[in-house]
Structure formats: structure tokens, C-alpha cells
C-alpha atoms as a PDB file:
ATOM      1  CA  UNK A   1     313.942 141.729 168.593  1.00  0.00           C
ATOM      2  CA  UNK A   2     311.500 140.994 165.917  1.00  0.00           C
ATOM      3  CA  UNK A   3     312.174 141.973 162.709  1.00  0.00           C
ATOM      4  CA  UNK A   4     311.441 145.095 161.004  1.00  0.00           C
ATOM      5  CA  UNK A   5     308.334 145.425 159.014  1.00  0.00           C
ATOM      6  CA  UNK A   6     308.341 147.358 155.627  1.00  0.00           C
ATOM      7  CA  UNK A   7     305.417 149.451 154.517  1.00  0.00           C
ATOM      8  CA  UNK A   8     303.468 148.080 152.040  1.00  0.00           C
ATOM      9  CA  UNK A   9     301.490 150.923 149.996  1.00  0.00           C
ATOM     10  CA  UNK A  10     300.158 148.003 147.482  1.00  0.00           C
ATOM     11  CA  UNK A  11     298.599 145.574 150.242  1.00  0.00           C
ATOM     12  CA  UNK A  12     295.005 146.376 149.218  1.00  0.00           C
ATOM     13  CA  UNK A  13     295.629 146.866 145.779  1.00  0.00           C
ATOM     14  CA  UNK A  14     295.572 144.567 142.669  1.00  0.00           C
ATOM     15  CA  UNK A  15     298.359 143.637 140.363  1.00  0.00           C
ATOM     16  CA  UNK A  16     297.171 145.662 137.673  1.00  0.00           C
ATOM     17  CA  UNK A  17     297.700 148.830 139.902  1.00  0.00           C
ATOM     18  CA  UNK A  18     301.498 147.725 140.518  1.00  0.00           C
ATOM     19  CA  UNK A  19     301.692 147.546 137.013  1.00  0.00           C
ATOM     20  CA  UNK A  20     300.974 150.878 136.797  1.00  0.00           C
ATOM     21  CA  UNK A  21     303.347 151.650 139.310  1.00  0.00           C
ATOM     22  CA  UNK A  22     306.056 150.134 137.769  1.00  0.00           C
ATOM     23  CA  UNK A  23     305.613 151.533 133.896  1.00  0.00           C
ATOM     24  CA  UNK A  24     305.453 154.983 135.951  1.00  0.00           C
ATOM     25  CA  UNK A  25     308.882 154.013 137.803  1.00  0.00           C
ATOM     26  CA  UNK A  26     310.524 153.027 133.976  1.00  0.00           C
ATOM     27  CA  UNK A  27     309.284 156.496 132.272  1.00  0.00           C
ATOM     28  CA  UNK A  28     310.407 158.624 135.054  1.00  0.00           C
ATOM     29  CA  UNK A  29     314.080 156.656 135.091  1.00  0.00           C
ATOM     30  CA  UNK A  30     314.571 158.601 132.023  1.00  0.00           C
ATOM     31  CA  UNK A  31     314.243 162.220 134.316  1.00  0.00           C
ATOM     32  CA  UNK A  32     316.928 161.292 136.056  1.00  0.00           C
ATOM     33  CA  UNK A  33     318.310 159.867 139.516  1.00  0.00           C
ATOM     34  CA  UNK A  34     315.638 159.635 142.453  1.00  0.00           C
ATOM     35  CA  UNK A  35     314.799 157.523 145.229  1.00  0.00           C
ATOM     36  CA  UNK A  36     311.039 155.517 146.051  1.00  0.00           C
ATOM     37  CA  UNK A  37     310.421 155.868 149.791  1.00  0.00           C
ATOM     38  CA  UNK A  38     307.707 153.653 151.073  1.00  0.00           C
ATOM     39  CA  UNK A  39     305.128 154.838 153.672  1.00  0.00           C
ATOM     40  CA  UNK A  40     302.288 152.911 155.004  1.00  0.00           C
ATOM     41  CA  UNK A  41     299.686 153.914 152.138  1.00  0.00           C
ATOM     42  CA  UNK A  42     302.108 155.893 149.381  1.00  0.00           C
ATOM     43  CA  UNK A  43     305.088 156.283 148.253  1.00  0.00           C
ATOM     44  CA  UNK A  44     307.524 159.634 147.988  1.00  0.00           C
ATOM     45  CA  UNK A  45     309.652 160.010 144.344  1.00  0.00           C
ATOM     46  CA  UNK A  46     312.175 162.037 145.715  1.00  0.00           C
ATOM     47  CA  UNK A  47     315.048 164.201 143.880  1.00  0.00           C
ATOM     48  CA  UNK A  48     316.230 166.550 146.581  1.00  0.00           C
ATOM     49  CA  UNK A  49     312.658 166.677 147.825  1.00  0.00           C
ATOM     50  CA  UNK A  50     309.407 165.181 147.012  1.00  0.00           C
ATOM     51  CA  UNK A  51     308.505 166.201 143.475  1.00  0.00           C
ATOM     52  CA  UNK A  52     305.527 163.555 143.609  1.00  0.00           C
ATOM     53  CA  UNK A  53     303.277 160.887 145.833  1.00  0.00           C
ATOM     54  CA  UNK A  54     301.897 157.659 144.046  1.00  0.00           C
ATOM     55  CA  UNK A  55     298.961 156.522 146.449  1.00  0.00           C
ATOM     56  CA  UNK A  56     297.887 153.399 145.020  1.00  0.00           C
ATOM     57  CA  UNK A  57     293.926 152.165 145.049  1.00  0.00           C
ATOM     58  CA  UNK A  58     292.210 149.116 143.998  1.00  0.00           C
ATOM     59  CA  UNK A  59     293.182 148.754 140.496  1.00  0.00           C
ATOM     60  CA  UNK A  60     294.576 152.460 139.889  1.00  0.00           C
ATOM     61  CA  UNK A  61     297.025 155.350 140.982  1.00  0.00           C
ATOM     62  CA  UNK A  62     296.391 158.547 142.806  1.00  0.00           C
ATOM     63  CA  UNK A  63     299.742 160.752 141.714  1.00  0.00           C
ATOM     64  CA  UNK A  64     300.234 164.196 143.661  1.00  0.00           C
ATOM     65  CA  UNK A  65     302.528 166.256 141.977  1.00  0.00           C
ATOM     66  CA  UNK A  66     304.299 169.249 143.217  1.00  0.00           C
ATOM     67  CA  UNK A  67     304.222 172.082 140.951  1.00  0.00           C
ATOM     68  CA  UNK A  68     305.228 176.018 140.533  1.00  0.00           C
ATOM     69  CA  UNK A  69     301.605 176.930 139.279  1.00  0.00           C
ATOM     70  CA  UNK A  70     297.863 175.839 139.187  1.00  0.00           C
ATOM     71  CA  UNK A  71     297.735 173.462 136.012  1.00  0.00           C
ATOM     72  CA  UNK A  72     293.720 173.619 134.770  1.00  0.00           C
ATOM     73  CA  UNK A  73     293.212 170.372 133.018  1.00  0.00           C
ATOM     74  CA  UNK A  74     290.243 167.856 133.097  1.00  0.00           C
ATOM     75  CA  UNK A  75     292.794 164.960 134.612  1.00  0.00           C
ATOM     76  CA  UNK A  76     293.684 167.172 137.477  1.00  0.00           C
ATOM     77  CA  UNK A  77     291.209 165.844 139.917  1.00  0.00           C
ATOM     78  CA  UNK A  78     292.406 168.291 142.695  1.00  0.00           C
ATOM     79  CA  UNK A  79     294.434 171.372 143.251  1.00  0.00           C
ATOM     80  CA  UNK A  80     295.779 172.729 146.491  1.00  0.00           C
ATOM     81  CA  UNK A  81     297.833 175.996 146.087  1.00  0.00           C
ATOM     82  CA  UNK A  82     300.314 175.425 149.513  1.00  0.00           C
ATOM     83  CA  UNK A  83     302.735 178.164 149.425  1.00  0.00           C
ATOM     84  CA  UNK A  84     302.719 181.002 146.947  1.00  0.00           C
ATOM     85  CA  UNK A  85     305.161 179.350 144.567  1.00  0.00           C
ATOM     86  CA  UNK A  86     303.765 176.124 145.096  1.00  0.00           C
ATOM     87  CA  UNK A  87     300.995 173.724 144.277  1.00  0.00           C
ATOM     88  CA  UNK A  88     299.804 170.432 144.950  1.00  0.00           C
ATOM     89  CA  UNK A  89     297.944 168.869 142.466  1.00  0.00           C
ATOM     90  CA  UNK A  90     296.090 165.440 142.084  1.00  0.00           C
ATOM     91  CA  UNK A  91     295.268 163.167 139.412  1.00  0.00           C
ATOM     92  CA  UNK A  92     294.150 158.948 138.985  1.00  0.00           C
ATOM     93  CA  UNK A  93     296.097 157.164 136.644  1.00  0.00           C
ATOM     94  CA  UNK A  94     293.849 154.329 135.609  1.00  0.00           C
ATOM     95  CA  UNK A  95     295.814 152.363 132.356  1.00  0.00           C
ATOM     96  CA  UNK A  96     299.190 152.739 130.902  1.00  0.00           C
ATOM     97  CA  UNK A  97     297.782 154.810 128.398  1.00  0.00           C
ATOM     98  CA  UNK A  98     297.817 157.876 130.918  1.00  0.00           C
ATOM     99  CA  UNK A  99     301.236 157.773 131.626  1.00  0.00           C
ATOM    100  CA  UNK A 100     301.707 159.671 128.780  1.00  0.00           C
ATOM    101  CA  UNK A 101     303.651 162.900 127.097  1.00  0.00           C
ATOM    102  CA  UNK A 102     301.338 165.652 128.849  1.00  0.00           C
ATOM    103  CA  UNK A 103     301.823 163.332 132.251  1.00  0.00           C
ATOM    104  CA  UNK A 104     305.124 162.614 132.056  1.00  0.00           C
ATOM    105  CA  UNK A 105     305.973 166.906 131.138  1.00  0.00           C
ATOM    106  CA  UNK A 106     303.867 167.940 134.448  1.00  0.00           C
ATOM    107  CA  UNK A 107     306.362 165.286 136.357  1.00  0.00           C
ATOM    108  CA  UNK A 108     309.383 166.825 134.545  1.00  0.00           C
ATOM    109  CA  UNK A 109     308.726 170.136 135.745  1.00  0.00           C
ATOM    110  CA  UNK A 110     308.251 168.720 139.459  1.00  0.00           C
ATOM    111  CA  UNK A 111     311.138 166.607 139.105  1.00  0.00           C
ATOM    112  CA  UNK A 112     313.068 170.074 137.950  1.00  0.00           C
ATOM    113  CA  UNK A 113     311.066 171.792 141.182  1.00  0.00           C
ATOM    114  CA  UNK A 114     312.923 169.328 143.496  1.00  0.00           C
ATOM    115  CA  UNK A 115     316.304 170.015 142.432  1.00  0.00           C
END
């Protein structure tokens, strides 16, 4: 039997946007416990459930974030209201300088969301 293959979400990517991925990984440590699952083109940050998907590009990050209300900001690039409690909303994370306070209070509240 051959052996399993893992997902790889950064095959088509460049190192700069596993970088990314990686200074998100250390700032959300601080949140609290939760587990990376792989898929074949994202990954899930999951508490008790997903509270966010990283979908990595070419040299950047597509984040989807889970949260309890429509957030109207320039950086949100998409919103998708999926229950009545309950939105999905999209952003690109380009350099480390997005990761940021505003950023990193949106995935606080999702991480919260997931609980």
C-alpha cells in the first residue's frame, strides 16, 4: 500500500506567502489552543470549529473569517452573510504588516465564535 499523501495548500505558492502563513500561525498562538488542518488548497484554524480558512496564492493569503456580524471595512474583500448569526468574510493578506491589531481583533472574535 503506497503511502499516504498529505495535502499541500502551499504547492503553487512562493516562500514569501508561507511566511505569511507562519507570522499568522505565531500571532494567533497567543488566542489560544487550536489545531491547522490541511486540505488540498487551504487550511482550517480550528477551536471547536472553524473560526478561519487561510487559502494561500502566489505570494499572498486569502483569510476567511467566521464572524457574528457584517464587518464594513476597505480590507474586507468579500462578505457572505450564511446563517442569521453568521458571516463569512474575506480578506488578502499581502505583507506582515497586515497581520496587524484590527486583523488580529476580527480573528479574536472568530476564535471566541468557535468556542
Amino acid at each position: 500500500m503506497p503511502a499516504e499523501i498529505k495535502p499541500n495548500p502551499f504547492e503553487k505558492s512562493s516562500p514569501e506567502a508561507k511566511a505569511l502563513y507562519e507570522r499568522l500561525l505565531t500571532a494567533l498562538r497567543k488566542l489560544g489552543p487550536f489545531e491547522a488542518e490541511w486540505k488540498k488548497t487551504s487550511i482550517h484554524l480550528v477551536r471547536k470549529t472553524a473560526f478561519a480558512g487561510v487559502h494561500p496564492r502566489k505570494a499572498s493569503l486569502v483569510l476567511t473569517l467566521k464572524a457574528s456580524e457584517l464587518i464594513k471595512s476597505p480590507r474586507i474583500a468579500k462578505s457572505e452573510q450564511v446563517s442569521r448569526n453568521r458571516w463569512h468574510l474575506d480578506l488578502k493578506v499581502n505583507s506582515p504588516s497586515e497581520i496587524d491589531k484590527q486583523l488580529l481583533d476580527w480573528l479574536r472574535a472568530a476564535y471566541d465564535l468557535a468556542a
